[in-house]
PDB file of N, CA and C in Angstrom:
ATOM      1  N   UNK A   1     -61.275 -45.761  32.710  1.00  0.00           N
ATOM      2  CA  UNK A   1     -61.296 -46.599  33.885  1.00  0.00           C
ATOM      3  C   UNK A   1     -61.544 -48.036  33.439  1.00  0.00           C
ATOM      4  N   UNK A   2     -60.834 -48.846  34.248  1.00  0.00           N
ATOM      5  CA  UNK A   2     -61.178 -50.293  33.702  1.00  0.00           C
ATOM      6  C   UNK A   2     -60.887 -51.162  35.504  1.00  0.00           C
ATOM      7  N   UNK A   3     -61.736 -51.681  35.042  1.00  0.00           N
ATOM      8  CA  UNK A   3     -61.884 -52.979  36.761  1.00  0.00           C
ATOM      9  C   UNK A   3     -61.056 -54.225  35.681  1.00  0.00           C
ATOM     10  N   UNK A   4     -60.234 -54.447  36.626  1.00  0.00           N
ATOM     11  CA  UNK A   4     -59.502 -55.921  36.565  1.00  0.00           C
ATOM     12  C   UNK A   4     -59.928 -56.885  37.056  1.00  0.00           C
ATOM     13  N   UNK A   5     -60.416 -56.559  38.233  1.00  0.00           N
ATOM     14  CA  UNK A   5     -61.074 -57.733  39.540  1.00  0.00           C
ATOM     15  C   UNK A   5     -61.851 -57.420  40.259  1.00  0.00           C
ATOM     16  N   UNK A   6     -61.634 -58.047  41.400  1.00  0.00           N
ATOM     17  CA  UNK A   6     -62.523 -58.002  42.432  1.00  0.00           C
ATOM     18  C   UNK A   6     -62.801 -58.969  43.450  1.00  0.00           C
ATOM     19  N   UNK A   7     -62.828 -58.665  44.654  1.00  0.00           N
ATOM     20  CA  UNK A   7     -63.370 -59.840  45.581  1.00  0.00           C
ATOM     21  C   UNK A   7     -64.731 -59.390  46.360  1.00  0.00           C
ATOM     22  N   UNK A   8     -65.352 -60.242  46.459  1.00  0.00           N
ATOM     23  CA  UNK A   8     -67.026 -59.984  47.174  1.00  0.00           C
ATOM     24  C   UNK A   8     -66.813 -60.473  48.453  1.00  0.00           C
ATOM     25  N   UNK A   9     -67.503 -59.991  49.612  1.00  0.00           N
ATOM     26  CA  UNK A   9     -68.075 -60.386  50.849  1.00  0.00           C
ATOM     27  C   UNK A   9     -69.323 -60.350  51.289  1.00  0.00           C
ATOM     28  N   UNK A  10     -70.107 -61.567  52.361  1.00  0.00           N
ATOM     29  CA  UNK A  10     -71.186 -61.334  51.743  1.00  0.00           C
ATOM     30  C   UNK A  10     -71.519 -60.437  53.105  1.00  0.00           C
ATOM     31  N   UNK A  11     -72.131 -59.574  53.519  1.00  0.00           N
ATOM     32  CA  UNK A  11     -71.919 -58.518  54.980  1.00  0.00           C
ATOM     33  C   UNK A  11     -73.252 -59.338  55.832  1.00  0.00           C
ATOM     34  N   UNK A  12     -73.124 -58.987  57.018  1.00  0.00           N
ATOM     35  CA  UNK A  12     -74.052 -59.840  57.677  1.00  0.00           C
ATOM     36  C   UNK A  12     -74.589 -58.651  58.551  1.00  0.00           C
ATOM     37  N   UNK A  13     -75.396 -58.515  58.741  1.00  0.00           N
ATOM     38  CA  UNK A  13     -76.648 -57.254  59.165  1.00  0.00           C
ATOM     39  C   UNK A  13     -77.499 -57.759  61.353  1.00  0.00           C
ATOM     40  N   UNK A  14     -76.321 -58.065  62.307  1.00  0.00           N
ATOM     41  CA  UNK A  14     -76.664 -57.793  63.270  1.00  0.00           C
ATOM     42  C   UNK A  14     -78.064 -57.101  63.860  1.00  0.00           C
ATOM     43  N   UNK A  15     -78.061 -56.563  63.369  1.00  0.00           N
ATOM     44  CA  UNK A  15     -79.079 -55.641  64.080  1.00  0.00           C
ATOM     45  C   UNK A  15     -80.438 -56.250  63.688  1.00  0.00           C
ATOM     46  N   UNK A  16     -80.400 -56.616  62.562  1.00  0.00           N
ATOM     47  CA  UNK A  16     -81.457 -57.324  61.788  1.00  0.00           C
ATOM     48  C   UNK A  16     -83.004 -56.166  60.955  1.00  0.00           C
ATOM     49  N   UNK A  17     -82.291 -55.029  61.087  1.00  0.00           N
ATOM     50  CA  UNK A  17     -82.994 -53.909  60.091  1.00  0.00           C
ATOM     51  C   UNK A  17     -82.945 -53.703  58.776  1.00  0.00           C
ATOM     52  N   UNK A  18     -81.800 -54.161  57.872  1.00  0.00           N
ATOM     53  CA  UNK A  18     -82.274 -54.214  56.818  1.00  0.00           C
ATOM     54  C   UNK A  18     -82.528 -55.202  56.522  1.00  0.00           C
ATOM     55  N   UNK A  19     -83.504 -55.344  55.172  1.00  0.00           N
ATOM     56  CA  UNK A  19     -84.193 -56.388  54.340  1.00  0.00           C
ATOM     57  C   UNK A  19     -82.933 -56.681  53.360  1.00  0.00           C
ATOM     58  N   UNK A  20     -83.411 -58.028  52.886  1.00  0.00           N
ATOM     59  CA  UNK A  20     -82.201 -58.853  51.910  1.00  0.00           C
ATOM     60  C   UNK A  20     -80.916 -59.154  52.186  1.00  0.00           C
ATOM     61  N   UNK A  21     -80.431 -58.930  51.285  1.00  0.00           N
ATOM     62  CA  UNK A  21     -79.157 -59.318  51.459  1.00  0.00           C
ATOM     63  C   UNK A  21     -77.851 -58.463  51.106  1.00  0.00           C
ATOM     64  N   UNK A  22     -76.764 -57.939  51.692  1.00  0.00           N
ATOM     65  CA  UNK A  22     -75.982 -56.651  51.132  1.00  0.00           C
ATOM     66  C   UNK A  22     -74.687 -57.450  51.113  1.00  0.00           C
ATOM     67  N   UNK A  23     -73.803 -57.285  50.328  1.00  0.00           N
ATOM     68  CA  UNK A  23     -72.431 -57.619  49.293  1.00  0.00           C
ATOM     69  C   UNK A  23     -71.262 -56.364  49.504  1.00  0.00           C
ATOM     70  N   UNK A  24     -70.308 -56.754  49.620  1.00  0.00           N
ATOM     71  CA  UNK A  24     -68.913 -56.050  50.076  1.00  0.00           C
ATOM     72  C   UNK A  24     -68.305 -56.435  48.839  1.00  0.00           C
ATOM     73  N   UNK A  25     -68.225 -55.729  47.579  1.00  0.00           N
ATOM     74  CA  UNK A  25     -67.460 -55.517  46.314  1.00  0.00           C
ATOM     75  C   UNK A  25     -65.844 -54.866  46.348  1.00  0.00           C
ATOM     76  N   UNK A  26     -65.056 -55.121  46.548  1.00  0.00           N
ATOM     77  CA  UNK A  26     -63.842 -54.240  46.156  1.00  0.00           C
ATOM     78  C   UNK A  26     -62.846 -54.706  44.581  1.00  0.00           C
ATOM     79  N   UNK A  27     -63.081 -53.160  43.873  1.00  0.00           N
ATOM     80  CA  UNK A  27     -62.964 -53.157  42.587  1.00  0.00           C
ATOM     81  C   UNK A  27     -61.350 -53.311  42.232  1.00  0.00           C
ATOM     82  N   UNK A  28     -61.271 -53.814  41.830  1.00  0.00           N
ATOM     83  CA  UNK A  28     -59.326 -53.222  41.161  1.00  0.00           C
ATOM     84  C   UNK A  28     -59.804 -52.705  40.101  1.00  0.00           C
ATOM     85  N   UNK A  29     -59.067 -51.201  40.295  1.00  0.00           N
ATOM     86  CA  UNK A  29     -59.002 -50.764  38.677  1.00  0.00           C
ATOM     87  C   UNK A  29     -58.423 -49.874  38.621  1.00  0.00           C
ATOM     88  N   UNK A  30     -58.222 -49.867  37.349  1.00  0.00           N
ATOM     89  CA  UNK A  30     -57.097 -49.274  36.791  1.00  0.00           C
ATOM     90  C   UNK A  30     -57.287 -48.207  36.006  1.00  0.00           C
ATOM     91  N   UNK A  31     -56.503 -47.018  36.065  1.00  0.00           N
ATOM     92  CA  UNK A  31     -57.068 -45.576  35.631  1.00  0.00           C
ATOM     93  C   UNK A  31     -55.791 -44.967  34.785  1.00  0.00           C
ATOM     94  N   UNK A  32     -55.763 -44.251  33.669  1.00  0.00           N
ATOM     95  CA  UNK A  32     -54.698 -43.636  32.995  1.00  0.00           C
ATOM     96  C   UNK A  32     -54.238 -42.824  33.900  1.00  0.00           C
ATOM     97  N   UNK A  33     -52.769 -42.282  33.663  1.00  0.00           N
ATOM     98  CA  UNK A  33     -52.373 -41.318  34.715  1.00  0.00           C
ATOM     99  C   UNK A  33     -52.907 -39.761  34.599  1.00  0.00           C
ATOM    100  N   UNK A  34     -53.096 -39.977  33.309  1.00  0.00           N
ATOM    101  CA  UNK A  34     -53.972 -38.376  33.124  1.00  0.00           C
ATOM    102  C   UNK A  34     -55.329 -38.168  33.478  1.00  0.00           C
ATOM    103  N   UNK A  35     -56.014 -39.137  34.212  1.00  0.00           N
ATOM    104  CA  UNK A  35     -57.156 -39.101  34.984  1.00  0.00           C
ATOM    105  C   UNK A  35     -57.193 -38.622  36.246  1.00  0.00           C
ATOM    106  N   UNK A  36     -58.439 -38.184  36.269  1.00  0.00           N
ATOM    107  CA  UNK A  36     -58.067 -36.823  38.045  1.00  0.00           C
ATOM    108  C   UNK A  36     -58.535 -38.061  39.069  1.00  0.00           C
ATOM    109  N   UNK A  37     -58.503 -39.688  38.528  1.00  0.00           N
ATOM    110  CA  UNK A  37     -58.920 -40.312  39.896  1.00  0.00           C
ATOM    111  C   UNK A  37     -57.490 -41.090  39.987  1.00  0.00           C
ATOM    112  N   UNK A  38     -56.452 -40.740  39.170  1.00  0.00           N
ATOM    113  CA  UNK A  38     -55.050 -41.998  39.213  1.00  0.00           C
ATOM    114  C   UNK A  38     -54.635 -41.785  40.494  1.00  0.00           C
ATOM    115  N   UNK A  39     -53.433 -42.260  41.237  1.00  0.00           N
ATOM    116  CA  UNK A  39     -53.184 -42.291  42.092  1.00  0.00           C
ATOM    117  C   UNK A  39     -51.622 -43.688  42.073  1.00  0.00           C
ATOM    118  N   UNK A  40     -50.970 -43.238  42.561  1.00  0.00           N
ATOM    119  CA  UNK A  40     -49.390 -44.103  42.388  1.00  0.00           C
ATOM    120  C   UNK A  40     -49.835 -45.339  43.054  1.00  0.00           C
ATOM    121  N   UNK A  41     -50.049 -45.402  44.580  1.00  0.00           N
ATOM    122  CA  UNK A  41     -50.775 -46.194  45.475  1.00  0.00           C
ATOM    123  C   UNK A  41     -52.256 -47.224  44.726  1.00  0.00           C
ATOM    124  N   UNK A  42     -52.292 -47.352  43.946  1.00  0.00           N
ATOM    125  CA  UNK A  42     -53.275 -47.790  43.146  1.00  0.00           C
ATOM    126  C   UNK A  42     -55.104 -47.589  43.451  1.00  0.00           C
ATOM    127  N   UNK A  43     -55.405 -47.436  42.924  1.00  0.00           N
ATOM    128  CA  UNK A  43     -57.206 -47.264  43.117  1.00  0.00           C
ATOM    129  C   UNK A  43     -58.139 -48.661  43.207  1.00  0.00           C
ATOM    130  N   UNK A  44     -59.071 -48.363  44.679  1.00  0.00           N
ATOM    131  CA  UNK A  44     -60.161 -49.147  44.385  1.00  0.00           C
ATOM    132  C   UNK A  44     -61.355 -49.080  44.737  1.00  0.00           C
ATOM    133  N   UNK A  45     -62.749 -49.423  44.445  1.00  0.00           N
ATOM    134  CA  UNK A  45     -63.810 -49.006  44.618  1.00  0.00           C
ATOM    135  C   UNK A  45     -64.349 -50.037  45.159  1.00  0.00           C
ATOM    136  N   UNK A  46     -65.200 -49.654  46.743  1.00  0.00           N
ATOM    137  CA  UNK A  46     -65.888 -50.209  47.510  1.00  0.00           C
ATOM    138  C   UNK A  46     -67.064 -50.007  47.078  1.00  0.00           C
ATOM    139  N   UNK A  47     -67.874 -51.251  46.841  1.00  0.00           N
ATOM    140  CA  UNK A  47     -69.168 -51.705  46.292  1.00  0.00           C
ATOM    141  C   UNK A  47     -69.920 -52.161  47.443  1.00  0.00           C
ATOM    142  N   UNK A  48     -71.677 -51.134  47.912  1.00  0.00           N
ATOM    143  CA  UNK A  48     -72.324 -51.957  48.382  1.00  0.00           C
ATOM    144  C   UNK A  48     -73.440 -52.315  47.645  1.00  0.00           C
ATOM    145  N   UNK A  49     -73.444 -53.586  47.341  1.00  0.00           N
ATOM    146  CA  UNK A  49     -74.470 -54.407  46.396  1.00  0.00           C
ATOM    147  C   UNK A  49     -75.627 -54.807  47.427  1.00  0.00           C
ATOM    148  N   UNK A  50     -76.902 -54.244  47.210  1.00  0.00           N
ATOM    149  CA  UNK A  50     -78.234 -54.624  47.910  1.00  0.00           C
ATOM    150  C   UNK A  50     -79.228 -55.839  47.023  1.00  0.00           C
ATOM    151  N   UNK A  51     -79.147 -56.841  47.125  1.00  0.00           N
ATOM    152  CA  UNK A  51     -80.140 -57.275  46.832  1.00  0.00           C
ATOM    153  C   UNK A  51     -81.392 -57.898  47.729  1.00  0.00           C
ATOM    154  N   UNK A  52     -82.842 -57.201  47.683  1.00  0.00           N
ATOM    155  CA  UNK A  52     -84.066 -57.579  47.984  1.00  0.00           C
ATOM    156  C   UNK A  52     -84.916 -58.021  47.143  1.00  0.00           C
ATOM    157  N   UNK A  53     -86.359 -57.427  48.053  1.00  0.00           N
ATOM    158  CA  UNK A  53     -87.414 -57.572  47.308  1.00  0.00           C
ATOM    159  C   UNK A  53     -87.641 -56.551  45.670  1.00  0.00           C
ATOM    160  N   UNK A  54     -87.008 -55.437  46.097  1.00  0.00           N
ATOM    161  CA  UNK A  54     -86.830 -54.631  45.134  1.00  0.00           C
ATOM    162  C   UNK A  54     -86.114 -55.075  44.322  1.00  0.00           C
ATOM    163  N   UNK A  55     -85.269 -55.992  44.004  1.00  0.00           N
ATOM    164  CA  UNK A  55     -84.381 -56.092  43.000  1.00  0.00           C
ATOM    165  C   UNK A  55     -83.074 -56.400  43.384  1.00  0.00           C
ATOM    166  N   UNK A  56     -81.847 -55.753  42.536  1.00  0.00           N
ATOM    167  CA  UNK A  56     -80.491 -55.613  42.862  1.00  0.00           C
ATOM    168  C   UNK A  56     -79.926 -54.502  42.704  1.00  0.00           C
ATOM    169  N   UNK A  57     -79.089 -54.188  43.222  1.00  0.00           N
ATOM    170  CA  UNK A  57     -79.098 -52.416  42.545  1.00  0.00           C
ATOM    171  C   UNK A  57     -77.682 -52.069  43.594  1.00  0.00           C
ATOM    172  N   UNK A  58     -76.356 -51.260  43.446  1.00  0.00           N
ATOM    173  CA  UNK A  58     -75.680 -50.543  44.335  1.00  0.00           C
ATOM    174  C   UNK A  58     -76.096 -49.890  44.859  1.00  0.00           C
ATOM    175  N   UNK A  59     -76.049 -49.897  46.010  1.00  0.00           N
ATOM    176  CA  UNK A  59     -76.526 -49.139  47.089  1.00  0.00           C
ATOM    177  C   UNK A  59     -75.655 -48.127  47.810  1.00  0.00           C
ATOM    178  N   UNK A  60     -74.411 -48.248  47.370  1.00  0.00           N
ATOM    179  CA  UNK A  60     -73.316 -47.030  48.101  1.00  0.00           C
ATOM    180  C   UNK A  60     -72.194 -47.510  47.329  1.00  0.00           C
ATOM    181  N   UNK A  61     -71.055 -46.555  46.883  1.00  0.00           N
ATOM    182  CA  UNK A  61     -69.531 -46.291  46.364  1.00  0.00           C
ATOM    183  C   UNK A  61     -68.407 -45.924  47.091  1.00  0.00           C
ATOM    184  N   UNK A  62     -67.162 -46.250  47.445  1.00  0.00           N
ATOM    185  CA  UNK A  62     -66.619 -44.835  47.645  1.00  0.00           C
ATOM    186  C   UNK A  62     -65.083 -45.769  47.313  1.00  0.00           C
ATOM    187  N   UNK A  63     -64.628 -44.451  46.835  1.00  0.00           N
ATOM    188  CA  UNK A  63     -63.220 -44.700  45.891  1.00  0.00           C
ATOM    189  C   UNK A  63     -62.049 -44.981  47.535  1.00  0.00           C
ATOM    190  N   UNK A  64     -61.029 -45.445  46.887  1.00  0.00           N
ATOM    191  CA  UNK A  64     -60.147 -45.595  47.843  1.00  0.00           C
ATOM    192  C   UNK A  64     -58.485 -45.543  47.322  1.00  0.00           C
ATOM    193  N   UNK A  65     -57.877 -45.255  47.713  1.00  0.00           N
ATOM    194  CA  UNK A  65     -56.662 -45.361  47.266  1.00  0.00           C
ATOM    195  C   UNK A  65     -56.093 -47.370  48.175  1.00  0.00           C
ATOM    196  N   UNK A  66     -55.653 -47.713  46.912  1.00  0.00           N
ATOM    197  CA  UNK A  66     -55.283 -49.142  47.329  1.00  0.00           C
ATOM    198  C   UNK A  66     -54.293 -49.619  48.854  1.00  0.00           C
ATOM    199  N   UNK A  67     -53.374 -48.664  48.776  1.00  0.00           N
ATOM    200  CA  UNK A  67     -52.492 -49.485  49.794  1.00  0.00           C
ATOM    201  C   UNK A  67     -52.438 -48.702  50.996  1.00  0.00           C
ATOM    202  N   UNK A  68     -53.288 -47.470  51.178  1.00  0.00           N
ATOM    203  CA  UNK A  68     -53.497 -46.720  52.396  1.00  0.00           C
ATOM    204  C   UNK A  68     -54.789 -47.161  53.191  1.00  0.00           C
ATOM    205  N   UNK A  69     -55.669 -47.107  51.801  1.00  0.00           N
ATOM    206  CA  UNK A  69     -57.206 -47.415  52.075  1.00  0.00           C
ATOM    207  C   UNK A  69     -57.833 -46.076  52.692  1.00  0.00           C
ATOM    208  N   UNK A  70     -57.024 -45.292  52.214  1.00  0.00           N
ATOM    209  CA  UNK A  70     -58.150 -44.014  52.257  1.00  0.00           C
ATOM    210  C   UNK A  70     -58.682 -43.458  51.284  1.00  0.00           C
ATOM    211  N   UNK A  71     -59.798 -42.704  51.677  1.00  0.00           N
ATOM    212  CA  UNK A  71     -61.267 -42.807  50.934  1.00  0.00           C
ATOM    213  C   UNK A  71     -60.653 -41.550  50.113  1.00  0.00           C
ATOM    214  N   UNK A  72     -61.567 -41.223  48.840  1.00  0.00           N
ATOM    215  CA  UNK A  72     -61.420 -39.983  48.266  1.00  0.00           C
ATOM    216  C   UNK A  72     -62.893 -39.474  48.452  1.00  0.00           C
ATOM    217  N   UNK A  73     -63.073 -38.224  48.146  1.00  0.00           N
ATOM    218  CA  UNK A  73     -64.348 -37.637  47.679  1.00  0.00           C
ATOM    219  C   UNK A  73     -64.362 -37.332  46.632  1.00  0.00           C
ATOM    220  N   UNK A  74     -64.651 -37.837  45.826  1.00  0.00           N
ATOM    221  CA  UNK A  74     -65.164 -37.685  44.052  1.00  0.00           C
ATOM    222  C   UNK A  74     -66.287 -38.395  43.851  1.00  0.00           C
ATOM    223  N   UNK A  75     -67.247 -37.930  43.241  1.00  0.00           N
ATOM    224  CA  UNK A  75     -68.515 -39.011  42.449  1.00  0.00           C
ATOM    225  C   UNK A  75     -67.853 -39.144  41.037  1.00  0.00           C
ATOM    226  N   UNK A  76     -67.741 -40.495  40.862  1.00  0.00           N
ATOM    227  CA  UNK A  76     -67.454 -40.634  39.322  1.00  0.00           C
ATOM    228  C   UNK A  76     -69.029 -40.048  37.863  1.00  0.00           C
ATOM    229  N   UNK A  77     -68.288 -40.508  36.924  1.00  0.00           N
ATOM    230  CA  UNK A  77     -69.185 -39.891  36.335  1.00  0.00           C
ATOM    231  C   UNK A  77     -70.264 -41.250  35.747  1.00  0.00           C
ATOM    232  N   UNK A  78     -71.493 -40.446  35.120  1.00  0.00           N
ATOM    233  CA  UNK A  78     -72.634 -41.322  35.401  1.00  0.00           C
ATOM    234  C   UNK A  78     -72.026 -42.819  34.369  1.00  0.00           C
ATOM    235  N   UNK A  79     -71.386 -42.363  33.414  1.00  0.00           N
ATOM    236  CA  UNK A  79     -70.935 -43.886  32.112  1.00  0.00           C
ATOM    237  C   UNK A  79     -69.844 -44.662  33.415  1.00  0.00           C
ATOM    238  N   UNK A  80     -69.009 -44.560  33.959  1.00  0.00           N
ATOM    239  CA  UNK A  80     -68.356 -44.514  35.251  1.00  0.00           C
ATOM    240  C   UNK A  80     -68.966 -45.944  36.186  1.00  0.00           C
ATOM    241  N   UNK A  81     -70.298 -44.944  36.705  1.00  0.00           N
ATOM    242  CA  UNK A  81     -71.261 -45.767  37.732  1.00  0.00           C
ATOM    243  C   UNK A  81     -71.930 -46.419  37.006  1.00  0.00           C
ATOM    244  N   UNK A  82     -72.695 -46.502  35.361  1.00  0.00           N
ATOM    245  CA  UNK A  82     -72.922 -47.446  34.512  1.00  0.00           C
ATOM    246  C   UNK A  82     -72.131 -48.761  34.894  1.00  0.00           C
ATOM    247  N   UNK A  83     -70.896 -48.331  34.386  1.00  0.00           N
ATOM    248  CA  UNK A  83     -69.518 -49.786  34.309  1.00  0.00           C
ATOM    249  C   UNK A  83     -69.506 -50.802  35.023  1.00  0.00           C
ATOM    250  N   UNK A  84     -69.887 -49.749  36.505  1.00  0.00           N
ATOM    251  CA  UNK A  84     -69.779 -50.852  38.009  1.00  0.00           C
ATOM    252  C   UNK A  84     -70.547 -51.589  37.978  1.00  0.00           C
ATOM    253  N   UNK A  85     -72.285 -50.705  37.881  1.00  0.00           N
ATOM    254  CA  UNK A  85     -73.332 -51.276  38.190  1.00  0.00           C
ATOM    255  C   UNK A  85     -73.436 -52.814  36.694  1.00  0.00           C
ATOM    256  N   UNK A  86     -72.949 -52.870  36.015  1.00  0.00           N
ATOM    257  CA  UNK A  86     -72.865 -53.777  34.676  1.00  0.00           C
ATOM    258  C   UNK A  86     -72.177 -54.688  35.423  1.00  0.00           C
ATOM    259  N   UNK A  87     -70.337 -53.962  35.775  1.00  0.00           N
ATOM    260  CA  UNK A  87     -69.576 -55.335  36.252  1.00  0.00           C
ATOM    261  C   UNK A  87     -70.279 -56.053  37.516  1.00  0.00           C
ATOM    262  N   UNK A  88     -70.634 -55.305  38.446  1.00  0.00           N
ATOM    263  CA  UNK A  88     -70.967 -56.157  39.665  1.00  0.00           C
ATOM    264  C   UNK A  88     -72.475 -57.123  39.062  1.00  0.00           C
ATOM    265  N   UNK A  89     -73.234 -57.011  38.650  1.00  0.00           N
ATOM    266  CA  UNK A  89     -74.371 -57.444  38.080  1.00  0.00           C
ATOM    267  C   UNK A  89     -74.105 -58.489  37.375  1.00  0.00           C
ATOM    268  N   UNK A  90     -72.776 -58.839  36.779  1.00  0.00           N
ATOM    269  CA  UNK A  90     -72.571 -59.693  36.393  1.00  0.00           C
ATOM    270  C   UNK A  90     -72.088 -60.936  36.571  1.00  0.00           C
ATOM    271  N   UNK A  91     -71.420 -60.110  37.416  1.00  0.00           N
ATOM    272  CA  UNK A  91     -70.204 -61.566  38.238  1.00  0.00           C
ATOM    273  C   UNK A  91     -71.135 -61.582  39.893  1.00  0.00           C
ATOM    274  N   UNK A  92     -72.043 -60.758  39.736  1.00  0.00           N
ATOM    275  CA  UNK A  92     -72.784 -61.283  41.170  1.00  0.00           C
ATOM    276  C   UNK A  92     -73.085 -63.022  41.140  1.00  0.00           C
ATOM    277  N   UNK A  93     -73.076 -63.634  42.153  1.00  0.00           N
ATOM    278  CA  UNK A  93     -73.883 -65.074  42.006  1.00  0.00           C
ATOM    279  C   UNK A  93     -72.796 -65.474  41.147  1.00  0.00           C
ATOM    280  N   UNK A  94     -71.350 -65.568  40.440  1.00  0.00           N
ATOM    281  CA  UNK A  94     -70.732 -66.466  39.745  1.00  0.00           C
ATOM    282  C   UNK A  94     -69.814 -67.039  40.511  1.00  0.00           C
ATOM    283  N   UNK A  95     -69.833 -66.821  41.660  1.00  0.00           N
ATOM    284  CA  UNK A  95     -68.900 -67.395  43.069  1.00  0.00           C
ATOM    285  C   UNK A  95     -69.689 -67.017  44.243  1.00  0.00           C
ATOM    286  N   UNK A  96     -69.571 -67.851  45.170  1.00  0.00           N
ATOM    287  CA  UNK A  96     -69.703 -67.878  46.474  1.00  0.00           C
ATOM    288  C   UNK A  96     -69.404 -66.664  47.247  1.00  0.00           C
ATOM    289  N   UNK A  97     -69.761 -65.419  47.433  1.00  0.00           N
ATOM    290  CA  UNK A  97     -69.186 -65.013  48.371  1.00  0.00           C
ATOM    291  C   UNK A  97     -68.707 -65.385  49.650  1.00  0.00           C
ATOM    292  N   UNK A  98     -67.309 -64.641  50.554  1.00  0.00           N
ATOM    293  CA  UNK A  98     -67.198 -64.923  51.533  1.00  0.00           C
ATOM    294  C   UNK A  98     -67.857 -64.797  52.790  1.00  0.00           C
ATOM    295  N   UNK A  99     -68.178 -65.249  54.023  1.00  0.00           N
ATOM    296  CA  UNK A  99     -68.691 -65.070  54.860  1.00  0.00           C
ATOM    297  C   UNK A  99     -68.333 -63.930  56.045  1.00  0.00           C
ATOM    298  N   UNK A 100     -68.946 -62.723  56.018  1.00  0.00           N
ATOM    299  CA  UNK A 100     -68.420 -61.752  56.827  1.00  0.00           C
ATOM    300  C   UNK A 100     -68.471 -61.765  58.298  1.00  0.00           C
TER     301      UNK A 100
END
């Protein structure tokens, strides 16, 4: 698996129940075809990034097929959810997110 990109949003919390601040990640990436997550329609992973008092940390995943935008049910594997939690951590704060 490999992420190419990505665009962030920053989500805005109405209700005013959760604490901090939560992030709308969507991953591009790209998967061999002999992987049980490929898909012709291309793959991407919805990132919710929490940052509080606790820290920063993903707070929810879920895979998607690119040009339908429907969800799969698979948990990737833990080196997988490593990758994300590295890429998003990194490029968090290196742009502005958008305003949701």
């Amino acid at each position: 698996m490999n992420i190419t990109g990505h665009t962030v949003e920053k989500l805005e919390d109405p209700t005013g129940i959760l604490t901090g601040e939560r992030y709308e990640y969507l991953l591009d990436v790209e998967v061999p075809e002999d992987d049980e997550l490929y898909t012709e329609n291309g793959l991407l992973i919805k990132v919710i990034y929490a940052v509080d008092e606790n820290g920063a940390r993903v707070a929810q995943y879920y895979l998607m097929e690119r040009s339908t935008e429907k969800y799969f049910d698979f948990e990737l594997e833990d080196e997988e959810e490593e990758l994300i939690r590295t890429y998003v951590a990194e490029h968090h704060g290196a742009e502005e997110p958008e305003k949701g």
